[in-house]
Protein backbone atom coordinates (compact mmCIF):
# COMPACT_ATOMS: atom_id res chain seq x y z
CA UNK A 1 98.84 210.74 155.11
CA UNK A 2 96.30 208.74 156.99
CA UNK A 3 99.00 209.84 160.21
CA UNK A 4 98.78 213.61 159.17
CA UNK A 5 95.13 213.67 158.87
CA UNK A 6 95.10 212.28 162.56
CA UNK A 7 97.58 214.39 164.21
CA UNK A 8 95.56 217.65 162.36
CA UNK A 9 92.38 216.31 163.84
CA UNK A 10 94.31 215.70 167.02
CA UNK A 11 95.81 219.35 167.34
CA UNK A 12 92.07 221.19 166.65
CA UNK A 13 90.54 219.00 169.40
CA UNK A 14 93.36 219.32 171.77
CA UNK A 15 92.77 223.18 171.14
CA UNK A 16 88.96 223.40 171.63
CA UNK A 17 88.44 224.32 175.15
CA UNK A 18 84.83 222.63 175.04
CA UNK A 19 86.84 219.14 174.01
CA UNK A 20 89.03 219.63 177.43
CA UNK A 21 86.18 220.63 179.34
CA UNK A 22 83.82 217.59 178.53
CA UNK A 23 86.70 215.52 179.06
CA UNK A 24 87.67 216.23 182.42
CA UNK A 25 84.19 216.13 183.45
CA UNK A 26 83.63 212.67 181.85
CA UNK A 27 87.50 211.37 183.08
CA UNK A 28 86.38 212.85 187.09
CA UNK A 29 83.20 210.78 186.77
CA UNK A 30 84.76 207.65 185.57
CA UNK A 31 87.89 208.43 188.40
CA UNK A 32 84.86 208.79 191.04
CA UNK A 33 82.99 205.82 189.73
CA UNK A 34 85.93 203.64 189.88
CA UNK A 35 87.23 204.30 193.21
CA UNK A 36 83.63 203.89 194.67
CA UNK A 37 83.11 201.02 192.80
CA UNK A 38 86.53 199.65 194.31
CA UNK A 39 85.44 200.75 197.76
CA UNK A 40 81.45 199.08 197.21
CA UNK A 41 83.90 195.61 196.22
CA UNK A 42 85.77 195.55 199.30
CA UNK A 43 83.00 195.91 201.24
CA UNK A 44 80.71 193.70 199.82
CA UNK A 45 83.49 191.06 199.89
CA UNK A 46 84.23 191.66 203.43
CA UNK A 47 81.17 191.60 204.66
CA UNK A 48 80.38 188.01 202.41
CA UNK A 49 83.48 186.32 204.00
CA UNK A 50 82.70 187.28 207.53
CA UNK A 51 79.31 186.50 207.38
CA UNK A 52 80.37 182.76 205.44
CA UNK A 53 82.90 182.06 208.03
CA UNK A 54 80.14 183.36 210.97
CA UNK A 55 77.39 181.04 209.30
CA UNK A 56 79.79 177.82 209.44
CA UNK A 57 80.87 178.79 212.59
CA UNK A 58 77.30 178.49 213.70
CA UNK A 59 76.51 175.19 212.09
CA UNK A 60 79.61 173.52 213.35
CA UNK A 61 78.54 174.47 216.97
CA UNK A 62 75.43 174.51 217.07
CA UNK A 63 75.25 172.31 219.99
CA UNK A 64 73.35 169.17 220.87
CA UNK A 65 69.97 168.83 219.06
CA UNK A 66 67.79 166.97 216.71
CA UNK A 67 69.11 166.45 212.91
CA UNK A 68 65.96 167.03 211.82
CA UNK A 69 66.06 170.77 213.39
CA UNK A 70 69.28 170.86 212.42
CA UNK A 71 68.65 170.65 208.70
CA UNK A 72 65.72 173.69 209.22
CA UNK A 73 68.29 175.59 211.08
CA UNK A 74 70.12 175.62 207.75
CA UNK A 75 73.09 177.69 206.62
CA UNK A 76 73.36 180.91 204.85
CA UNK A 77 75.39 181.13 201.26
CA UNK A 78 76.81 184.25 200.35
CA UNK A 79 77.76 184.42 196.31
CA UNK A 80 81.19 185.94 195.56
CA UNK A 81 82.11 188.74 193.90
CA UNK A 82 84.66 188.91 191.36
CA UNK A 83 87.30 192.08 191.14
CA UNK A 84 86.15 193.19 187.86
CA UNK A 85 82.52 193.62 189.40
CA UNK A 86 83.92 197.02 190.60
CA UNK A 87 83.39 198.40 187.59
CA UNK A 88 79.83 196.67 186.35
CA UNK A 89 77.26 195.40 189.53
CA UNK A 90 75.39 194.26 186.42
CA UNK A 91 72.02 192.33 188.05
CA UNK A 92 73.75 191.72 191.29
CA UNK A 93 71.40 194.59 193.15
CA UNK A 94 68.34 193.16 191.44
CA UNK A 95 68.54 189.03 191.95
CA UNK A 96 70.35 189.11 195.42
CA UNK A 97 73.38 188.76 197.48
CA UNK A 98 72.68 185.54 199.32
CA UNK A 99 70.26 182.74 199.79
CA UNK A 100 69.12 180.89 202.80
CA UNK A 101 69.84 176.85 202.63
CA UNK A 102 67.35 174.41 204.60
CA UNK A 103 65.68 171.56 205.14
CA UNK A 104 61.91 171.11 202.08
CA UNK A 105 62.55 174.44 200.77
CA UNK A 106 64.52 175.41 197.98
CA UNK A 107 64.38 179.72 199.09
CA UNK A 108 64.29 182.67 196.95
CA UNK A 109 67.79 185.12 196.84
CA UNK A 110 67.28 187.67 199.82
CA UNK A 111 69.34 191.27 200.27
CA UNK A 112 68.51 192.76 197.04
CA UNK A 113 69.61 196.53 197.15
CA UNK A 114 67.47 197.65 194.22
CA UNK A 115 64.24 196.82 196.71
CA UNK A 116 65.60 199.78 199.16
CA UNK A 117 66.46 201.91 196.40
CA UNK A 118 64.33 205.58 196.17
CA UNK A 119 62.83 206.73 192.54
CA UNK A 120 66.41 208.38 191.66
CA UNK A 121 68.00 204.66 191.47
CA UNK A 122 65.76 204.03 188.18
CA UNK A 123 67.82 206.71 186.18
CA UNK A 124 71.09 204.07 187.13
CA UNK A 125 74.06 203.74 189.54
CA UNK A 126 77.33 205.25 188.76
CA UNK A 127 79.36 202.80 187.66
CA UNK A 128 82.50 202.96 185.51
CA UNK A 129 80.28 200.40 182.90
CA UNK A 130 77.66 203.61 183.15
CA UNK A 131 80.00 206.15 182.06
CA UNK A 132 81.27 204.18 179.39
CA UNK A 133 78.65 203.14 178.10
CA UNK A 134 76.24 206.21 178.14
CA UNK A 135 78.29 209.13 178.27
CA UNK A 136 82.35 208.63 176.76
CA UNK A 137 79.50 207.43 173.13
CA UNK A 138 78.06 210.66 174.04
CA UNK A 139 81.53 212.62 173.99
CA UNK A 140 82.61 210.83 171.06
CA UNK A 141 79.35 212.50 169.33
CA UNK A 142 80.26 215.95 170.23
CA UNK A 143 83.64 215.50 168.94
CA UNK A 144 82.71 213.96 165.62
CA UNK A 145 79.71 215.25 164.13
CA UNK A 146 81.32 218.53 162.64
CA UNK A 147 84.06 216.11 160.77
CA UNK A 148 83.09 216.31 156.71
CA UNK A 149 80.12 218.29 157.66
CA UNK A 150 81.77 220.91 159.50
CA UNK A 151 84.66 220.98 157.36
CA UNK A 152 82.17 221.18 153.97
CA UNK A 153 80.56 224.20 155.74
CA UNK A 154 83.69 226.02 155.87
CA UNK A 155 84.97 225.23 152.63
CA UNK A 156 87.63 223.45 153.95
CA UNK A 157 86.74 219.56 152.59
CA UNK A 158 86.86 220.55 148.82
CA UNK A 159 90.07 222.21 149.45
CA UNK A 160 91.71 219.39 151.36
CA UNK A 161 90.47 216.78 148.43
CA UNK A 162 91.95 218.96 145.67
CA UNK A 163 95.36 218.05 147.23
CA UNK A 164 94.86 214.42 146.07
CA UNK A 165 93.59 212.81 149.68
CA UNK A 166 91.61 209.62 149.31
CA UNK A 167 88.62 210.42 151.21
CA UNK A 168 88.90 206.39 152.50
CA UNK A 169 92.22 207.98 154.04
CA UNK A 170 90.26 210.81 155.72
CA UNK A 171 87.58 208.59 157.13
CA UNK A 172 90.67 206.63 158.64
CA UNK A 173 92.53 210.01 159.93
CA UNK A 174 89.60 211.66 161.69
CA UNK A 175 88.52 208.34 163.16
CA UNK A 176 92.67 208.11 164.79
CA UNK A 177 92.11 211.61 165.79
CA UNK A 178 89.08 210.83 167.28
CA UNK A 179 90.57 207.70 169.19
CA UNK A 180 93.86 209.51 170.02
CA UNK A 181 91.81 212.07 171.65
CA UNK A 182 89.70 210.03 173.54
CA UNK A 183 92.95 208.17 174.32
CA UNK A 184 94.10 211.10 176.54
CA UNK A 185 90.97 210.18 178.62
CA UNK A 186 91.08 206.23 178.48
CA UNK A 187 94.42 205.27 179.28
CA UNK A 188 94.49 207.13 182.48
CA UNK A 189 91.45 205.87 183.37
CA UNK A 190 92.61 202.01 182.75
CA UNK A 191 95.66 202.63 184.67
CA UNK A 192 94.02 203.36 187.27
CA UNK A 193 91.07 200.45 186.57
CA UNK A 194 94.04 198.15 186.63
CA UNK A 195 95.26 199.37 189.62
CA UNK A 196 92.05 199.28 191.56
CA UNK A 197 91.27 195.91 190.50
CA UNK A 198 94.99 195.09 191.66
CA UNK A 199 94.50 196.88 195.03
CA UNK A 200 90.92 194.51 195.41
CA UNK A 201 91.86 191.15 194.05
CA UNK A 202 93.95 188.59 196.14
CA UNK A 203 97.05 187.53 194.30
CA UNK A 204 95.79 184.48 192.73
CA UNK A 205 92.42 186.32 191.44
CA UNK A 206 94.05 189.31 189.73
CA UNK A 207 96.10 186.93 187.73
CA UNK A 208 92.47 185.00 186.32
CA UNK A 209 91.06 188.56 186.13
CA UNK A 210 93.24 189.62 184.00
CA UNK A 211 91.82 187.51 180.56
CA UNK A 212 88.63 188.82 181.86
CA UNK A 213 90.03 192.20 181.79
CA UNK A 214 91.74 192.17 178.56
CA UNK A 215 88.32 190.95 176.99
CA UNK A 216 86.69 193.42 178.33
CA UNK A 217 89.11 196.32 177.14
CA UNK A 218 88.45 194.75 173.88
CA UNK A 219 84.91 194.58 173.66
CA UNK A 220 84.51 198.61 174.77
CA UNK A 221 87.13 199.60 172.07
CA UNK A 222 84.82 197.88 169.50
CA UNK A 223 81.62 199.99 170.96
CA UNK A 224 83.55 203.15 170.58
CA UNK A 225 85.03 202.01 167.39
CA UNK A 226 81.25 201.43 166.16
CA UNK A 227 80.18 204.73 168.08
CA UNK A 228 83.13 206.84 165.91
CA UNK A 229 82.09 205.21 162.65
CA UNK A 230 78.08 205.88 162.73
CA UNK A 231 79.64 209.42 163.87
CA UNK A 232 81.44 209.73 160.83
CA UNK A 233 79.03 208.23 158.41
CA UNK A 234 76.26 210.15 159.90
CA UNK A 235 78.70 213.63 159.42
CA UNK A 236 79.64 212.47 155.85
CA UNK A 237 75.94 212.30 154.91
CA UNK A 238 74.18 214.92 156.86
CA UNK A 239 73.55 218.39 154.73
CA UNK A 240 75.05 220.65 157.91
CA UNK A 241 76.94 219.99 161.52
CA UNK A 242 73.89 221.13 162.64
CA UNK A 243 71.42 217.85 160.68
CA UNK A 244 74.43 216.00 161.85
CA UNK A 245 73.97 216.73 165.46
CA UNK A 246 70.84 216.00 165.69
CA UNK A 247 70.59 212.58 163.91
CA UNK A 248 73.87 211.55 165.98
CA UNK A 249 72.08 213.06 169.63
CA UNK A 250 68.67 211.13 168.21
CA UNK A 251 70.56 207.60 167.56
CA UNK A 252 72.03 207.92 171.22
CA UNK A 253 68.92 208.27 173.11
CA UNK A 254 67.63 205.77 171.12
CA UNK A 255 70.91 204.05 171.64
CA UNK A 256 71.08 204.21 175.19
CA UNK A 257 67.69 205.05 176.74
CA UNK A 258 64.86 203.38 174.56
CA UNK A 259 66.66 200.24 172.66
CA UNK A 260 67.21 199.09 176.51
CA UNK A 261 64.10 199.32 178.10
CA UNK A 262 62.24 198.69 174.98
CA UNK A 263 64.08 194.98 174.81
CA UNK A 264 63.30 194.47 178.27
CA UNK A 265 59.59 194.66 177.47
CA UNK A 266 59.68 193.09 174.16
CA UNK A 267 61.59 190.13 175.96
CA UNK A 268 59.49 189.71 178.99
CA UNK A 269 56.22 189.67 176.35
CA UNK A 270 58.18 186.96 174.38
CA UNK A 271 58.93 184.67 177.51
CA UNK A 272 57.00 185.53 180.01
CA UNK A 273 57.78 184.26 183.81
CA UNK A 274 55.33 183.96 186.59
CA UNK A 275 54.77 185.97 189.71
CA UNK A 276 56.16 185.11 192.66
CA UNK A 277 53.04 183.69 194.28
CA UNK A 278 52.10 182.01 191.42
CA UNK A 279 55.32 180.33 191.24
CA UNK A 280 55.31 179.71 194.70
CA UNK A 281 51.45 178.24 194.42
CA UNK A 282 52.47 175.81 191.69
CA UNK A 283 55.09 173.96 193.50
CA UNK A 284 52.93 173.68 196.62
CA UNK A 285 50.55 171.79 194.52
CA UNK A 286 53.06 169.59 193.05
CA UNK A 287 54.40 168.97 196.13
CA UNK A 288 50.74 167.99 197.67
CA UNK A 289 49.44 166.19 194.56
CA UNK A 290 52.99 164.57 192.81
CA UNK A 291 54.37 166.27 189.40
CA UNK A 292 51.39 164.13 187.50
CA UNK A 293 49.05 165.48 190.14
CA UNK A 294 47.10 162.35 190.68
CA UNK A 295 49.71 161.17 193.62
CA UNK A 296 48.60 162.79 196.96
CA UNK A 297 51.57 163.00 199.14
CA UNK A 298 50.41 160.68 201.91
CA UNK A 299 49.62 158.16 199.23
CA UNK A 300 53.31 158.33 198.33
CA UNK A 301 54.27 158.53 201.88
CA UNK A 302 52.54 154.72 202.41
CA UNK A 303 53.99 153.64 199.24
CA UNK A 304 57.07 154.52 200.16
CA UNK A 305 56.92 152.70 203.64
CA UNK A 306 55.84 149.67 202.12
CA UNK A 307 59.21 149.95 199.64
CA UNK A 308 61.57 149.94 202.72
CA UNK A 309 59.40 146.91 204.57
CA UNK A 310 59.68 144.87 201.40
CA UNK A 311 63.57 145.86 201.37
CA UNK A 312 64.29 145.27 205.01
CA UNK A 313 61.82 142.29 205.23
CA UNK A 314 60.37 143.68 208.03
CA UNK A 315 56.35 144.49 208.76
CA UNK A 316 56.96 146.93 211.38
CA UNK A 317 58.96 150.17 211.70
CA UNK A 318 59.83 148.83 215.10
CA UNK A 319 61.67 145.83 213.28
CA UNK A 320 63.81 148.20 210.74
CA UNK A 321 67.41 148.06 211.07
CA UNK A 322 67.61 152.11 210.90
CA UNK A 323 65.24 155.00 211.44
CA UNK A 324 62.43 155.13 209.35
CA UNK A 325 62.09 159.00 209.88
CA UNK A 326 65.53 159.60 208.83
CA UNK A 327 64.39 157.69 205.39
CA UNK A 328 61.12 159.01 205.30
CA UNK A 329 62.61 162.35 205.68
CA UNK A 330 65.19 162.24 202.86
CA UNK A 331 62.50 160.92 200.62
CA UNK A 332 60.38 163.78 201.23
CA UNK A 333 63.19 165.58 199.83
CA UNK A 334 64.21 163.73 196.86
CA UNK A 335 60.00 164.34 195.68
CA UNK A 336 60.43 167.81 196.42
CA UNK A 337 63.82 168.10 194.61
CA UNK A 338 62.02 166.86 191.49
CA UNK A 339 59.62 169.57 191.77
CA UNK A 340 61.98 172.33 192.20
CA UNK A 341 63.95 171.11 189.51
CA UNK A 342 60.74 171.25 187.26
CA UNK A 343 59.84 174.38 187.99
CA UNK A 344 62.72 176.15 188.83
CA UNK A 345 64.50 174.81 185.43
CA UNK A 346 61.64 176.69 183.54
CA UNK A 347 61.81 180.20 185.48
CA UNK A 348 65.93 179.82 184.83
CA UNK A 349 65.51 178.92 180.88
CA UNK A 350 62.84 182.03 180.60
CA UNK A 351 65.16 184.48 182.15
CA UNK A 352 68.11 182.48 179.90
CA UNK A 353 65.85 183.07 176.84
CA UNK A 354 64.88 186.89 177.90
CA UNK A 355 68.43 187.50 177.88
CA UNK A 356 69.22 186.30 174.27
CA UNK A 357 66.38 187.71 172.98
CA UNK A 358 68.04 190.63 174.34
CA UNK A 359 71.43 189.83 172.86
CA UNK A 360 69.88 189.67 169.58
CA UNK A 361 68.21 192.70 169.69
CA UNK A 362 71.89 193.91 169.61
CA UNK A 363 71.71 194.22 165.85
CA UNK A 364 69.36 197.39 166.25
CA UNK A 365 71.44 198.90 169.28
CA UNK A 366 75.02 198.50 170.19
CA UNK A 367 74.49 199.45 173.81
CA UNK A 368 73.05 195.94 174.15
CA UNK A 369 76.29 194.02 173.51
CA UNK A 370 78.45 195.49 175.36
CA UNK A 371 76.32 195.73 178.12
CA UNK A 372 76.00 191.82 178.13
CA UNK A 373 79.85 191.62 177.02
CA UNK A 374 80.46 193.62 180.11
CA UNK A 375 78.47 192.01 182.85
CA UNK A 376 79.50 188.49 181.81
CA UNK A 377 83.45 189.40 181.93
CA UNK A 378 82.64 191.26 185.04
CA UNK A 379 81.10 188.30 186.32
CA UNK A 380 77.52 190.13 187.23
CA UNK A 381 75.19 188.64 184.46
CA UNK A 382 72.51 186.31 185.28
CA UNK A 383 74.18 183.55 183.79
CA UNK A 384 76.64 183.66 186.79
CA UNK A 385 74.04 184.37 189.08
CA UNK A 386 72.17 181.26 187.72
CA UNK A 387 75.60 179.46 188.37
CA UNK A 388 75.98 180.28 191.82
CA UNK A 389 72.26 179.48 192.87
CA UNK A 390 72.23 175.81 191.17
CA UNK A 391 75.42 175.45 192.99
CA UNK A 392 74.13 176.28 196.19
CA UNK A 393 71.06 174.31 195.88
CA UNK A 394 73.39 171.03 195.12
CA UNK A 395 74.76 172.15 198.56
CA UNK A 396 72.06 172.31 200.00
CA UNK A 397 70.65 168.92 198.95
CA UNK A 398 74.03 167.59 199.92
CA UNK A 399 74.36 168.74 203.46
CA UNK A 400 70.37 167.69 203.99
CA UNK A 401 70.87 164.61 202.61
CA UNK A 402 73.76 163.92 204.97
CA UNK A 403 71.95 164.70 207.99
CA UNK A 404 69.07 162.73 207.10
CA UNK A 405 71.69 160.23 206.41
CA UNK A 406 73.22 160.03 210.00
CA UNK A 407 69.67 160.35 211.73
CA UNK A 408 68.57 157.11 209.92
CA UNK A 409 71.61 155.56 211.05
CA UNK A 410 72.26 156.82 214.26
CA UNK A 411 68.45 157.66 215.76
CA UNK A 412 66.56 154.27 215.72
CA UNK A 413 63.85 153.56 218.08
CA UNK A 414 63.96 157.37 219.02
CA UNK A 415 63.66 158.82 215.23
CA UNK A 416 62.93 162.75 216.09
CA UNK A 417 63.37 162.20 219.52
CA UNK A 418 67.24 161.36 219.28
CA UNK A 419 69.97 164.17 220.01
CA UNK A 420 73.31 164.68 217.94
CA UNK A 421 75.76 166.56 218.88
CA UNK A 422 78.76 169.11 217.36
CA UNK A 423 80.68 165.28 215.56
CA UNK A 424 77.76 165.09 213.34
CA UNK A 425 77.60 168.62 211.93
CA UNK A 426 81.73 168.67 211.41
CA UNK A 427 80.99 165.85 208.98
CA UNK A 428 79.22 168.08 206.75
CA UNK A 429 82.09 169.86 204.72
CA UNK A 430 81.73 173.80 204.05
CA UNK A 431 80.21 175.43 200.57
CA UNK A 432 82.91 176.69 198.16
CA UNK A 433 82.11 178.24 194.90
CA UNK A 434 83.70 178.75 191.94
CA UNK A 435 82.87 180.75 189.42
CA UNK A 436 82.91 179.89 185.66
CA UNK A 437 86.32 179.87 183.58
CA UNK A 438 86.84 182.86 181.15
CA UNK A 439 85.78 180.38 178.19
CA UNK A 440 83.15 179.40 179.56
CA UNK A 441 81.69 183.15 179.91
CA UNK A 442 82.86 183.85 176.09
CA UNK A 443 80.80 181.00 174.67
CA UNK A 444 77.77 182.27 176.35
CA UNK A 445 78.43 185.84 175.01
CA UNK A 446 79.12 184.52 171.50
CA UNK A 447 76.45 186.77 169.91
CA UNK A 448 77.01 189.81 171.88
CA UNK A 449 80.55 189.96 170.59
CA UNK A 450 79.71 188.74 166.95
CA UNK A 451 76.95 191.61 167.01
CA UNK A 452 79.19 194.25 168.22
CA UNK A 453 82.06 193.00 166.02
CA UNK A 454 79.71 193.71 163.43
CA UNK A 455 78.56 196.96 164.56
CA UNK A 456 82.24 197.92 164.41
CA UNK A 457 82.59 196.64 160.93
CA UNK A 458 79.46 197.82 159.42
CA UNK A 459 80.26 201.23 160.91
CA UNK A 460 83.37 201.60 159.82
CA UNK A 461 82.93 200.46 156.37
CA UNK A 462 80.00 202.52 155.84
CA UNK A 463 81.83 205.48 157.01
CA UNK A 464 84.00 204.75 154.14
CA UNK A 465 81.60 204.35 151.74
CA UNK A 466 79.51 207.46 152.88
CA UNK A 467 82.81 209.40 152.40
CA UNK A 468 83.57 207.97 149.18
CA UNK A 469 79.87 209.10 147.93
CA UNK A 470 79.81 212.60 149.75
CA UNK A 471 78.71 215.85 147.85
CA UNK A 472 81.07 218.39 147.90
């Protein structure tokens, strides 16, 4: 029965010309947004890889000159982009495409496209994640709100229960109607997906996308799962198609455009983060003044000389078996690598707790989860990003640290006044990245999918028990 019911509802939405319409204006938009999303990843990735290999390039041959300027003359680290990011940028425009690594300084993320963007960017990018999320829920209300509401109107419901259906069998038949229709639209549309993310991965990457993918898949067919069920409970319930409408249009802007921004606000209220200059003023003190702020740093600075004469035996810097500016220097940066640790641990766990605040405001709005669901599997939340920038800081303090390392060697009795040449920069070995396993990503978006899970459940079920309870 529950098949019959399906292939009925099937048959009258295949027939409405408004169904095939809205379709192929929502299936052209999520063709267009994938294949511009594909052509955005090559790109991007291109350009990254040139400019990783051109930045190496450059520190390899940089050419006879002071380790010291060497370490401020830095290198530039460019964080990766996974396939599946063709179809969610998630925060990628917003935190930054790369970061500059030197000597004392642990830099901000630079190239953020959302700084360029005009006024039209704030109403969202076209992405396949946009379309999904915003407008195939939005479809899914125009196909469903008419189902026992509709039906009641015309007569039709009381008729079709007098032949003995269990309404718990209707609820199930309109919602496979509902999903076979809106098959038509998504399995097209993830053969291609697949094929785009084919066409942009390497060989080895496609194959680890492909868990990523499968998750993903999952996680949307839960939202639209959850999306048909309020659909249907809401239609079950409402007094007319028209009541049903409404409620259904009301609980996707709410959905979609105020449950979003509305956490955002909540969250940054809850755990507030500084401003950049106030950030940026707070280190500089600890820096100058020590993280207890009664050590001035040239008190530490004559403390720390007297540690290496002691060590040595020595008196004099002139008597020290190695460069005392080489040590001095990579002291200077173990102090300051406590302080950006400090402070940059407690910007990273505010943005960390904004964004499960947010995940737990999923329980009011289902657009929340997946969102999350989809920009960790895509590889685009800030939990990645957050990855990638602590990795590139260890880098950093690796690469420093082994400069300092050969100028306290190699430059005594000249300290900044000795000269290395392309040997010692070859000894530093090249930044590689890689990005958190599948598991890993799933653990962090525990909730999300829990919530969502739930949504889908609680959706469903109440569909059924709306149904069951429905005036005739």
């Amino acid at each position: 029965m529950i098949i019959r019911i399906a292939r009925k509802e099937f048959t009258e939405m295949w027939r409405d010309g408004r169904f095939r319409l809205a379709a192929l204006i929502v299936f052209s938009l999520l063709l267009v947004s994938l294949l511009t999303g594909w052509k955005h990843y090559r790109a991007v990735k291109t350009q990254h890889e040139l400019a990783q290999a051109e930045t190496r390039d450059q520190w390899l041959n940089q050419g006879t000159k002071s380790p010291h300027s060497a370490a401020h003359y830095g290198v530039y680290a460019f964080k990766p982009k996974l396939p599946l990011s063709l179809a969610d940028r998630g925060v990628d425009n917003y935190v930054g495409q790369s970061v500059w690594l030197e000597a004392h300084k642990q830099n901000q993320f630079q190239y953020r496209p959302a700084q360029d963007a005009t006024a039209v960017a704030r109403f969202g990018e076209l992405t396949a994640a946009t379309v999904l999320q915003l407008l195939l829920p939005l479809l899914i209300v125009l196909l469903s709100f008419a189902a026992f509401a509709g039906e009641r109107e015309d007569g039709t419901l009381r008729q079709l229960l007098s032949l003995g259906v269990k309404k718990s069998d209707l609820v199930l038949g309109k919602a496979a109607g509902v999903t076979g229709a809106l098959g038509l639209l998504l399995v097209p549309a993830t053969i291609i997906g697949v094929i785009a993310l084919a066409l942009a991965a390497e060989s080895g990457s496609f194959a680890q996308s492909l868990p990523r993918l499968a998750l993903m898949i999952l996680s949307y067919l839960l939202y639209f799962g959850a999306f048909i069920g309020v659909a249907l409970l809401v239609s079950a319930r409402a007094s007319s198609a028209r009541v049903a409408l409404v409620v259904l249009l009301g609980f996707w802007i709410l959905n979609g455009l105020i449950a979003p921004r509305a956490a955002s606000d909540l969250a940054r209220r809850l755990y507030p983060t500084p401003s950049s200059f106030a950030f940026a003023q707070a280190m500089h003190h600890d820096i100058e003044k020590g993280l207890d702020g009664h050590n001035p740093q040239d008190q530490r600075a004559e403390q720390f000389k007297q540690a290496v004469f002691k060590k040595y035996g020595v008196t004099k810097e002139e008597d020290l078996p190695v460069s005392f500016a080489g040590l001095s220097l990579q002291q200077g940066e173990e102090e300051g690598n406590q302080v950006y640790d400090k402070h940059y641990a407690q910007l990273w766990d505010a943005f960390q707790q904004q964004n499960r605040w947010q995940q737990g405001a999923s329980i009011a709005a289902p657009l929340l989860a997946i969102r999350s669901l989809s920009m960790g599997l895509a590889g685009t939340d800030f939990a990645q990003h957050r990855s990638f920038a602590e990795s590139a800081e260890q880098y950093r303090r690796y690469f420093i640290k082994e400069v300092n390392g050969y100028m306290a060697v190699n430059a005594k009795g000249k300290d900044f006044g000795f000269m290395a040449g392309n040997e010692a920069w070859q000894k530093v070995a090249a930044f590689a990245y890689a990005a958190p396993p599948t598991g890993a990503v799933l653990r962090a978006q525990s909730l999300s999918l829990t919530l969502l899970a739930l949504w889908f459940v609680l959706a469903m079920g109440g569909a059924i028990f709306a149904a069951n309870r429905m005036k005739l």
